[in-house]
Protein backbone atom coordinates (compact mmCIF):
# COMPACT_ATOMS: atom_id res chain seq x y z
CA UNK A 1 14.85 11.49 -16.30
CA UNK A 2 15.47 10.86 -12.85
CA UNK A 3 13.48 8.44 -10.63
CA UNK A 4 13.99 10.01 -7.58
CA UNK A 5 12.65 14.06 -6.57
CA UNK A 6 12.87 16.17 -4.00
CA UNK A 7 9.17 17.17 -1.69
CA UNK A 8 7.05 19.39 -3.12
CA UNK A 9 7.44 22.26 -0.95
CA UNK A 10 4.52 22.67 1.70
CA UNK A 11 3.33 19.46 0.27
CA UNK A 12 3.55 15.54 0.75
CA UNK A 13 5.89 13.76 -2.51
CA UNK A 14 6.45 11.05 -4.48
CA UNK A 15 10.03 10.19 -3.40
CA UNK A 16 10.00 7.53 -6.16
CA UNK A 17 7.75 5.41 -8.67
CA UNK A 18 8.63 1.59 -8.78
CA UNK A 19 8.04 -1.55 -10.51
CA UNK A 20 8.50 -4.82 -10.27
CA UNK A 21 9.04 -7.62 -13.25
CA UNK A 22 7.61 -11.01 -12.38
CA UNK A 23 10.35 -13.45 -11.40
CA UNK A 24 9.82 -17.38 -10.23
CA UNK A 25 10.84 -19.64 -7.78
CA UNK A 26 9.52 -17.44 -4.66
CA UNK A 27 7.29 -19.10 -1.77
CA UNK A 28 5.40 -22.10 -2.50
CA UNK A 29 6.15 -22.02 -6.02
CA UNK A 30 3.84 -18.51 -6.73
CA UNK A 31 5.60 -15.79 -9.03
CA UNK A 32 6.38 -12.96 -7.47
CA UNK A 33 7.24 -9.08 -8.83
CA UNK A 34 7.90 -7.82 -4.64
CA UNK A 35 11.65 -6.57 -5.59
CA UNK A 36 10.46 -3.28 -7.24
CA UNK A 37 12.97 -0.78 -8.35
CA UNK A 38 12.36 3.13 -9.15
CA UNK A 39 11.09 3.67 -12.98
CA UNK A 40 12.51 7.08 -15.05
CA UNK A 41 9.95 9.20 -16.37
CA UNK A 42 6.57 9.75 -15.87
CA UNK A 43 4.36 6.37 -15.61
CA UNK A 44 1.20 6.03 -16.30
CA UNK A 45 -1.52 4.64 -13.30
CA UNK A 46 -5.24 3.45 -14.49
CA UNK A 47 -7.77 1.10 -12.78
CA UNK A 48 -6.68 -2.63 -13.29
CA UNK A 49 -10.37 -3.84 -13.13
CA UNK A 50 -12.11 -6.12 -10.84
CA UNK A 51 -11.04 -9.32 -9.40
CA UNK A 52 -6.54 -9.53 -8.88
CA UNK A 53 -4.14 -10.25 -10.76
CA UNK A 54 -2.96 -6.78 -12.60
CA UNK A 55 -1.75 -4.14 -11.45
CA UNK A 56 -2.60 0.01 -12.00
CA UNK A 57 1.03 1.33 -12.36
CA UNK A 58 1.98 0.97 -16.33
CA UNK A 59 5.46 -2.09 -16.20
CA UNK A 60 4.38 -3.43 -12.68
CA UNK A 61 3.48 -7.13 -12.28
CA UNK A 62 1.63 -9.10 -10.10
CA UNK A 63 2.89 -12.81 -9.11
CA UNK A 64 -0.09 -13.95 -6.88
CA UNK A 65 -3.08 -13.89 -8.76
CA UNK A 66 -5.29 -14.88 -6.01
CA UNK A 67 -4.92 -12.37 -3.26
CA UNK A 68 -2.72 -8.91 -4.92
CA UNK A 69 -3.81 -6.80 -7.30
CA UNK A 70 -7.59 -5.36 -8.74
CA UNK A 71 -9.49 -2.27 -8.57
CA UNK A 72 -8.48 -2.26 -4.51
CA UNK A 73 -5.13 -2.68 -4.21
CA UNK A 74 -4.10 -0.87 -7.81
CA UNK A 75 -1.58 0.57 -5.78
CA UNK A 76 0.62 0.32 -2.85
CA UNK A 77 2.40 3.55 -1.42
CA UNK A 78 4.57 3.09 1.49
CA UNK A 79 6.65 6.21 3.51
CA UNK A 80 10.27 6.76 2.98
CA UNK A 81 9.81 7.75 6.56
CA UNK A 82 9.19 4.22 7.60
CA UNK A 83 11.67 2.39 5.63
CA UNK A 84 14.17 4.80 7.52
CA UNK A 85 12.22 3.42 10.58
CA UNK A 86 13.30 -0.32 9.54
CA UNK A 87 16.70 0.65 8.53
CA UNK A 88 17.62 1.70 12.46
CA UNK A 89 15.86 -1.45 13.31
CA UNK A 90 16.94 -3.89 11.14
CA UNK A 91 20.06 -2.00 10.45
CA UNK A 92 20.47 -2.51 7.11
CA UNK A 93 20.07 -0.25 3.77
CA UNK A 94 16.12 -0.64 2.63
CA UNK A 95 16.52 1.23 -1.08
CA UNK A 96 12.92 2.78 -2.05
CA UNK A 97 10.72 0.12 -3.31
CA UNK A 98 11.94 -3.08 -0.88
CA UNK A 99 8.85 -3.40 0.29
CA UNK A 100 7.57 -3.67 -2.84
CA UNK A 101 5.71 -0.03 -3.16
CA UNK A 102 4.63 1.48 -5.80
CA UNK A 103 4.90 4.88 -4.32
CA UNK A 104 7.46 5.85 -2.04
CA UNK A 105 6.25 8.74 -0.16
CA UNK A 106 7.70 11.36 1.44
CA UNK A 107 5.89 14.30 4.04
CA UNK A 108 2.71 12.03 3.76
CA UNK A 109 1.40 9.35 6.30
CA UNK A 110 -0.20 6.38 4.86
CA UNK A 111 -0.82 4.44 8.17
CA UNK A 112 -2.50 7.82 9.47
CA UNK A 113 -4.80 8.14 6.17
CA UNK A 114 -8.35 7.03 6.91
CA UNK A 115 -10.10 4.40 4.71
CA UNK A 116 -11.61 6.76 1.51
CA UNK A 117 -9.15 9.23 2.21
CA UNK A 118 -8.50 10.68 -1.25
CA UNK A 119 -4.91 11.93 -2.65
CA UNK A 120 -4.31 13.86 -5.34
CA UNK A 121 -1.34 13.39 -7.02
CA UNK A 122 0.35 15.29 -9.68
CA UNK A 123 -2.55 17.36 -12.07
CA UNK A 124 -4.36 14.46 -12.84
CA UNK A 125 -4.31 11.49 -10.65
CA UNK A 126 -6.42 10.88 -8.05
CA UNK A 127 -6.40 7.87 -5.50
CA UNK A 128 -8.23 6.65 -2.96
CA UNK A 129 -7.58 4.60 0.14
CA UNK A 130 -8.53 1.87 0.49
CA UNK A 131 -6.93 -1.13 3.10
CA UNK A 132 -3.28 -1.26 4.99
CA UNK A 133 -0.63 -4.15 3.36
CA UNK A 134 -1.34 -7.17 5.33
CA UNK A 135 2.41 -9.18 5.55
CA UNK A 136 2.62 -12.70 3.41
CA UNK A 137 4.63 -15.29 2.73
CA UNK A 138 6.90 -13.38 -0.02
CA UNK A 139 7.54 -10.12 1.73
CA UNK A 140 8.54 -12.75 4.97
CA UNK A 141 10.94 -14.60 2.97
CA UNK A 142 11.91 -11.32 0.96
CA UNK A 143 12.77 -9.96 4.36
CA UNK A 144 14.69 -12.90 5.93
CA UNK A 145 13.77 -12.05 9.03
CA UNK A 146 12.44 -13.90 12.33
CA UNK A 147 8.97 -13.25 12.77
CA UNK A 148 8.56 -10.71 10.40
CA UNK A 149 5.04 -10.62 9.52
CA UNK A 150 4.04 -10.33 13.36
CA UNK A 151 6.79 -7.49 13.78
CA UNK A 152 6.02 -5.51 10.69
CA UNK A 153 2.08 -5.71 12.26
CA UNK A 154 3.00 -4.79 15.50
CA UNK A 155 4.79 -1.54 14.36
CA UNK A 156 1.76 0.12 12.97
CA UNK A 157 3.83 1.14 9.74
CA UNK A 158 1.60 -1.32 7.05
CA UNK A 159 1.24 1.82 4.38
CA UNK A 160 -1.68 1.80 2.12
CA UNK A 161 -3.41 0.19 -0.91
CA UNK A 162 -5.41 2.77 -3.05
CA UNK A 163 -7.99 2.13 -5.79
CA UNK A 164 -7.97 5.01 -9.03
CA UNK A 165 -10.31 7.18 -9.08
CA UNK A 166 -8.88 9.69 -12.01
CA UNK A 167 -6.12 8.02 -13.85
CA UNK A 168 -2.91 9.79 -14.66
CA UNK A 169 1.04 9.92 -14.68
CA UNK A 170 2.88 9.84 -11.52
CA UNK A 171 6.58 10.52 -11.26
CA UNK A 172 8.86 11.22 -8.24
CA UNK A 173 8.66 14.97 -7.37
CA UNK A 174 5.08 14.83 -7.93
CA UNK A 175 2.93 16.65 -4.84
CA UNK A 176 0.32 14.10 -3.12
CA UNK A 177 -2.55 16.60 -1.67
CA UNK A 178 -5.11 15.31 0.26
CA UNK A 179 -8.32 16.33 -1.28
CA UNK A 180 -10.76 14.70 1.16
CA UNK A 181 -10.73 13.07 4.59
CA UNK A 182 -13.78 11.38 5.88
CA UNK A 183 -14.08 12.32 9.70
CA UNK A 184 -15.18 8.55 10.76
CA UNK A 185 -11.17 8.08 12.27
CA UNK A 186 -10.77 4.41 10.91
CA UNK A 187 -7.01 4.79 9.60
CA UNK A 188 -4.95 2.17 7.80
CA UNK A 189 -3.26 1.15 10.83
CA UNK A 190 -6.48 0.75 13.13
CA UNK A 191 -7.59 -1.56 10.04
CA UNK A 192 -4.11 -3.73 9.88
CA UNK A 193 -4.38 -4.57 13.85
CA UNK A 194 -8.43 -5.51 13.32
CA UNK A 195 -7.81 -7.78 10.70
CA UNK A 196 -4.69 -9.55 12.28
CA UNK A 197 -3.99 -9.28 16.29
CA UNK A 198 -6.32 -6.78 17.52
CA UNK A 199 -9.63 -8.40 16.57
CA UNK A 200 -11.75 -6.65 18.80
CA UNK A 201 -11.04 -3.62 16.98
CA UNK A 202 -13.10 -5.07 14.03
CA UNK A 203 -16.41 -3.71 14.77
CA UNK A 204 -14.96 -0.54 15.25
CA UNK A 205 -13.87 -0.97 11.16
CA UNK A 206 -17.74 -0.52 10.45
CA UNK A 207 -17.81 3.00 11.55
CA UNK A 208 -16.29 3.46 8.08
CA UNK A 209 -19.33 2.87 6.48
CA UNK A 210 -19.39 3.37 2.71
CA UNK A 211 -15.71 3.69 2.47
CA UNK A 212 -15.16 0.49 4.06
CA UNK A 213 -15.73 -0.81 0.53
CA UNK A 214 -17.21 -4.07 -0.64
CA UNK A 215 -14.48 -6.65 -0.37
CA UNK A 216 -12.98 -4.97 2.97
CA UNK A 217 -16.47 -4.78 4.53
CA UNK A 218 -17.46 -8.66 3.22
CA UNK A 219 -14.27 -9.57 5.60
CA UNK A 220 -14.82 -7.78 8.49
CA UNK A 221 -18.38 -9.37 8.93
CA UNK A 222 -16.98 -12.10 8.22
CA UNK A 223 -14.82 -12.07 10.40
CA UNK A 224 -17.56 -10.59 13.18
CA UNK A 225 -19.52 -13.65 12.41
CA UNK A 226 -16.79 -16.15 13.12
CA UNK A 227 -16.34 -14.52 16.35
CA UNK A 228 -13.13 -15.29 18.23
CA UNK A 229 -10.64 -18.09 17.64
């Protein structure tokens, strides 16, 4: 079957389902599974469980244990759109899953989705959102180039990590509807640029209330508390 599908008309898509196999030697020595490439056939997405390390998309790994993975970041989806966006910029060919997505969208905004924003995708999965990708050490060197993790901030473009909240199969082709939007207007992006360079957009993150989420929420106060730096 092919890993790659057209939109679903009148609908946002999966362009493409990918996973990545755990390979060494990456930054400072931690494993890493960023280079993901588009799976064939249907795969199957559940709820990792608490704490990192796993991954929810069935054949996708996770190198660093201590910061990727878990109930909150199950899965990554990223726009086709935007790697288009980086391929004028960069110019250079970015194939669906270099920046190591899970989902590569099409028709769909991730940076626009709010925090809790709920997708369903396919007849039975449903995902929430739940924080933008904040650029590390891996996806820099993956990259190779200058000041990437302050450029890729500073372009708005992060896409989103979603938690399960029906499991399912996902493969490219598959619609993405949004079946709820919460109306408090704290997108992915606004979220990126609080955490990172735009700290005194952090207390605007609260607004979010409930679907700020535990470990999101513990950071931004955090964060508040700390005060500036």
């Amino acid at each position: 079957m092919s890993s790659e599908g057209p939109p679903a008309k009148g609908a946002g898509c999966v362009k493409s389902v990918n996973v990545g196999l755990l390979v060494h030697g990456s930054a400072k020595g931690i494993p890493t599974a960023i280079d993901k490439r588009p799976a064939g056939g249907p795969v199957w997405v559940s709820d990792p469980g608490p704490g990192k390390g796993a991954s929810g998309v069935e054949g996708d790994f996770i190198g660093d244990h201590e910061h990727h993975g878990g109930t909150g970041q199950a899965v990554y989806a990223f726009a086709r759109e935007d790697l288009d966006y980086w391929q004028g910029e960069l110019s250079r060919e970015l194939p669906d899953g270099m920046f190591g997505e899970n989902l590569t969208t099409l028709g769909i905004d991730p940076n626009r989705a709010q925090i809790g924003e709920q997708w369903q995708i396919g007849r039975e999965l449903v995902l929430q959102v739940t924080a933008p990708r904040i650029p590390c050490k891996n996806f820099t060197d993956r990259m190779g180039e200058n000041g990437w993790a302050r450029r890729f901030t500073e372009a708005g473009r992060p896409g989103a990590y979603l938690k399960v909240i029906n499991p399912g199969p996902v493969s490219a082709g598959d619609s993405i509807t949004v079946l709820h939007r919460p109306s408090h207007q704290v997108d992915v992006t606004l979220a990126l640029w609080a955490l990172t360079i735009k700290p005194e957009f952090l207390g605007q993150l609260l607004m979010a209330g409930d679907d700020l989420g535990t470990d999101l929420r513990s950071e931004v106060e955090e964060k508040l508390q700390r005060g500036p730096h």
